[in-house]
C-alpha atoms as a PDB file:
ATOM      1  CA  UNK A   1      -7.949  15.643  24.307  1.00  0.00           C
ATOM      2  CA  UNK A   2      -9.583  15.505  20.824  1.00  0.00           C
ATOM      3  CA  UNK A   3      -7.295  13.798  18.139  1.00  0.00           C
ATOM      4  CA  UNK A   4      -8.281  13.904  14.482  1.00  0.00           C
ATOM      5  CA  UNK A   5      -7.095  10.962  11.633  1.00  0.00           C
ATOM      6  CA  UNK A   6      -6.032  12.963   8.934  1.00  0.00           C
ATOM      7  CA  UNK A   7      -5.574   9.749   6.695  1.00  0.00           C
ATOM      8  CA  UNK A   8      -8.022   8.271   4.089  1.00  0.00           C
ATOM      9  CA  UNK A   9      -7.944   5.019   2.166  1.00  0.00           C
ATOM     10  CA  UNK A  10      -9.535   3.529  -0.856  1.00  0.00           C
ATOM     11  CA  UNK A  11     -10.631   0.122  -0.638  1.00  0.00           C
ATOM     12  CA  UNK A  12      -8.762  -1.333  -3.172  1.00  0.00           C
ATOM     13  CA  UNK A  13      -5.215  -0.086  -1.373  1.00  0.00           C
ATOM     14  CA  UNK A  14      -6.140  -2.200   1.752  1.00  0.00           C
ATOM     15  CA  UNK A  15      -6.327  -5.745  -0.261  1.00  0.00           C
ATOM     16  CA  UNK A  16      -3.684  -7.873   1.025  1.00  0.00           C
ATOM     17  CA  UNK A  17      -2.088  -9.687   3.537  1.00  0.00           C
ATOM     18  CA  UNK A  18      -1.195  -8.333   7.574  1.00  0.00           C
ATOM     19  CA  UNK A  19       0.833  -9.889  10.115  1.00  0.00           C
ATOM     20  CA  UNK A  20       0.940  -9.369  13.639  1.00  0.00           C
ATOM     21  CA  UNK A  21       4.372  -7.115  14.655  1.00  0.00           C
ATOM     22  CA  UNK A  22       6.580  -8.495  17.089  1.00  0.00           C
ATOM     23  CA  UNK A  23       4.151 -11.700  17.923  1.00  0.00           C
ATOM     24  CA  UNK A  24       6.248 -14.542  20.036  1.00  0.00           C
ATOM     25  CA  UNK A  25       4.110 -17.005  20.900  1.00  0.00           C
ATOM     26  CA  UNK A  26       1.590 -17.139  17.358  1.00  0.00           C
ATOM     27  CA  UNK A  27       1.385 -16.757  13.804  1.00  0.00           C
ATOM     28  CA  UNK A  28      -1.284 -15.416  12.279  1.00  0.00           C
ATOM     29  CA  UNK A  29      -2.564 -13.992   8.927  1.00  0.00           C
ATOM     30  CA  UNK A  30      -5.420 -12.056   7.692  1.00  0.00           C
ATOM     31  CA  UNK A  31      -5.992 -11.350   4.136  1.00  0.00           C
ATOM     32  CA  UNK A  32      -8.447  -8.840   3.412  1.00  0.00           C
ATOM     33  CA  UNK A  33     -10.477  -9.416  -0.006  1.00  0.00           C
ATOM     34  CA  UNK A  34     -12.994  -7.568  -2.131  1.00  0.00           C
ATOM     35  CA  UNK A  35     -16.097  -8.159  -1.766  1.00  0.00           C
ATOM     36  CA  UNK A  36     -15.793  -7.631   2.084  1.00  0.00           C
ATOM     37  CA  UNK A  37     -14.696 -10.841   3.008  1.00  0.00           C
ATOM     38  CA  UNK A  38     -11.492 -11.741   5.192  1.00  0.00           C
ATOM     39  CA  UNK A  39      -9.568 -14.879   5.293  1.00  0.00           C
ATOM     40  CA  UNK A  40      -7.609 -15.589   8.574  1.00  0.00           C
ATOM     41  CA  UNK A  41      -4.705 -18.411   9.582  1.00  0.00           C
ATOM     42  CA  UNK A  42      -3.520 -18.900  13.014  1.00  0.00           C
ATOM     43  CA  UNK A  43      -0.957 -20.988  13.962  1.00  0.00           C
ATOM     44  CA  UNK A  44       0.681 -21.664  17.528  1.00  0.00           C
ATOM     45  CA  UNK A  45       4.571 -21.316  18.846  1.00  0.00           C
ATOM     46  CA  UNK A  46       4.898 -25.318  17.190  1.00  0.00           C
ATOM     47  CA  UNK A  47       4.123 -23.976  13.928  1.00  0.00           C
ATOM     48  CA  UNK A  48       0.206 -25.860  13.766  1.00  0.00           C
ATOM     49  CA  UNK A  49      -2.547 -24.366  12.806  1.00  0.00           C
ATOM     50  CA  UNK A  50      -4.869 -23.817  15.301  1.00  0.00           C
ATOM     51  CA  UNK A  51      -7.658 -21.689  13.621  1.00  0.00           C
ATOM     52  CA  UNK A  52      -8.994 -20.913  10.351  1.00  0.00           C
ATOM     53  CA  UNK A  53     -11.604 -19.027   9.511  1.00  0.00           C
ATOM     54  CA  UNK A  54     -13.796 -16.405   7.250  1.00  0.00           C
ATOM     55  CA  UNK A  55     -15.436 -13.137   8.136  1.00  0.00           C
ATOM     56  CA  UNK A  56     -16.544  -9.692   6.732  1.00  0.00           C
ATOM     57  CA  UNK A  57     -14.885  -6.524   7.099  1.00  0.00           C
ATOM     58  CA  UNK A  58     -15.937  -3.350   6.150  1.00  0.00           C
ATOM     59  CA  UNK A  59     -14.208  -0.414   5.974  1.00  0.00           C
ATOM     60  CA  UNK A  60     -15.632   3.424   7.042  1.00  0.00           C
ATOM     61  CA  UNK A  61     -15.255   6.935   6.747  1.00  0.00           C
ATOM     62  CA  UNK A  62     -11.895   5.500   4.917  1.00  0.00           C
ATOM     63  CA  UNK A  63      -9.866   5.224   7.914  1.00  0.00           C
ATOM     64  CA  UNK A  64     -12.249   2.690  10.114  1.00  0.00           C
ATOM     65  CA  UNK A  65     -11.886  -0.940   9.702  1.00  0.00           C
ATOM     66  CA  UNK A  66     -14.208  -3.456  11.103  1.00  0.00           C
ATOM     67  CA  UNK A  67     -14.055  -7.296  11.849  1.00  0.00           C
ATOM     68  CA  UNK A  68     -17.050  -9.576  11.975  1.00  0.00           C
ATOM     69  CA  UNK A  69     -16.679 -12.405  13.507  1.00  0.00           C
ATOM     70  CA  UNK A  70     -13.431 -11.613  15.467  1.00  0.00           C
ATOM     71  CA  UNK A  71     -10.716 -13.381  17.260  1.00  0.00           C
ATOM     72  CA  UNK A  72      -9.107 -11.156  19.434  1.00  0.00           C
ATOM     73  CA  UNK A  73      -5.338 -12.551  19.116  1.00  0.00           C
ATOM     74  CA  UNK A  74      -3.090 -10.788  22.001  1.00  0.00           C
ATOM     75  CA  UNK A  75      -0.118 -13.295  21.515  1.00  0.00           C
ATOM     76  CA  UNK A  76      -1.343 -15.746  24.046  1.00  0.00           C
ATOM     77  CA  UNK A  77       0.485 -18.782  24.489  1.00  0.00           C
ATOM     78  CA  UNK A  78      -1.818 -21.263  22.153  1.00  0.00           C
ATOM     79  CA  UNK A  79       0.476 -24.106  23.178  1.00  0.00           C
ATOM     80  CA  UNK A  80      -0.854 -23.848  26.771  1.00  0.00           C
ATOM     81  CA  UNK A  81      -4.531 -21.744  26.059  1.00  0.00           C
ATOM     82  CA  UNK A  82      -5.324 -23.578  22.810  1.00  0.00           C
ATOM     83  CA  UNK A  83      -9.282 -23.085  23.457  1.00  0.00           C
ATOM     84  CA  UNK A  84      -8.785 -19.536  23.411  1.00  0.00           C
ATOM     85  CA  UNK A  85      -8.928 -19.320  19.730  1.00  0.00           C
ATOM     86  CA  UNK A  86     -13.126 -20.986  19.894  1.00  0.00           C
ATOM     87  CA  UNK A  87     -13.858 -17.288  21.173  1.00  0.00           C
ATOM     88  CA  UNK A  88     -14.408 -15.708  17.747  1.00  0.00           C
ATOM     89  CA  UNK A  89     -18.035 -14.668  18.320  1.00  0.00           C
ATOM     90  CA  UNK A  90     -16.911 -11.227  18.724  1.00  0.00           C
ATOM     91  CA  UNK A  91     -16.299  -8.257  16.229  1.00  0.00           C
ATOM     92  CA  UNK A  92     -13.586  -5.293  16.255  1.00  0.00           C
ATOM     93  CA  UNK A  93     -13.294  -2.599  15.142  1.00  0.00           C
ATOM     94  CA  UNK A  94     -10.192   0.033  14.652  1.00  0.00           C
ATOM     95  CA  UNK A  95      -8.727   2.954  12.795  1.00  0.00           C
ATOM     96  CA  UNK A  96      -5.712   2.236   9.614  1.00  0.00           C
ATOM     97  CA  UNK A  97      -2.406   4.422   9.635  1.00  0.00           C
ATOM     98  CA  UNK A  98       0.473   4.217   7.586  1.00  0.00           C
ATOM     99  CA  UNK A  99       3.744   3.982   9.663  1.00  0.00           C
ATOM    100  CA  UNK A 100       7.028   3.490   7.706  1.00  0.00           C
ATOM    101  CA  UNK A 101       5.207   3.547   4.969  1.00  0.00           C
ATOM    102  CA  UNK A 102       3.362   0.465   5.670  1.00  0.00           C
ATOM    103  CA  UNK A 103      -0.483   0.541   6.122  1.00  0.00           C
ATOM    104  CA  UNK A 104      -1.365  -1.081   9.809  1.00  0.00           C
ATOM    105  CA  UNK A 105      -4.064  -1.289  12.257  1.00  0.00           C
ATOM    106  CA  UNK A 106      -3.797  -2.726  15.754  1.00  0.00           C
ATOM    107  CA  UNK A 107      -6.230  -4.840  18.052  1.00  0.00           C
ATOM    108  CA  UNK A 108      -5.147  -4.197  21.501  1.00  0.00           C
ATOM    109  CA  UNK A 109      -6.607  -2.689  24.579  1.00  0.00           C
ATOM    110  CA  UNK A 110      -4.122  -0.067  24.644  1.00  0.00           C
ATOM    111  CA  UNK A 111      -2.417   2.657  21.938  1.00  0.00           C
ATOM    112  CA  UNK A 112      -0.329   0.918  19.769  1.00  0.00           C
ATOM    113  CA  UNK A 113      -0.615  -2.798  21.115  1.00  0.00           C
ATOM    114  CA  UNK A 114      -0.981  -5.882  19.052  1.00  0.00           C
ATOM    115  CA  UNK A 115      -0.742  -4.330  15.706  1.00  0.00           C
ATOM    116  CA  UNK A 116      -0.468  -6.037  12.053  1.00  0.00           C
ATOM    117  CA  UNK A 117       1.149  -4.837   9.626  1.00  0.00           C
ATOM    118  CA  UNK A 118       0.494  -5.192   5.588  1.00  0.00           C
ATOM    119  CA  UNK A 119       2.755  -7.422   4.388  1.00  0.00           C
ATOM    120  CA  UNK A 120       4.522  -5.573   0.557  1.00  0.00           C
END
């Protein structure tokens, strides 16, 4: 099966702030920024913050976004796994979409899993 993204974004309407949907057991934010650069906040169940940090992200073909360095958040339990968050050597990389309305990319290993959404 071939499927085709049909939608395109310009930089500029990406800016802002995204939060995971439907996250239990974290918090997290990532604010995308011009010049490339991304600002992230995690925090755990408890409300502390657990990681911090900076990275690029560039965005391709106007539908492709990618994440260097990367933590790959899946809504573990950073109360119990709280060295999971020193794996951020990583990068990612995904495809936006607008659903509702909202623009939204997600990070999981399947369609549709682990997804953050801009925050209006």
């Amino acid at each position: 099966m071939l499927v085709a993204c049909d939608e395109h974004f310009e930089t500029k309407e990406v800016y802002g702030s995204y939060t995971p949907i439907g996250y239990k057991n974290s918090y997290d934010t990532i604010q995308l920024k011009p010049d490339s650069v991304y600002h992230r906040r995690i925090y755990n169940k408890n409300h502390k913050l657990v990681l911090e940090m900076d990275g690029k992200w560039v965005l391709e073909r106007s539908h492709i976004i990618h994440f260097i360095p990367f933590y790959l958040n899946l809504d573990i339990d950073l109360v119990k796994f709280p060295k999971s968050v020193t794996d951020t050597s990583g990068g990612w990389g995904g495809s936006l979409e607008t659903q509702s309305g909202n623009i939204q990319f997600c990070v999981g290993y399947y369609i549709d899993s682990n997804c953050y959404r801009k925050i209006q």
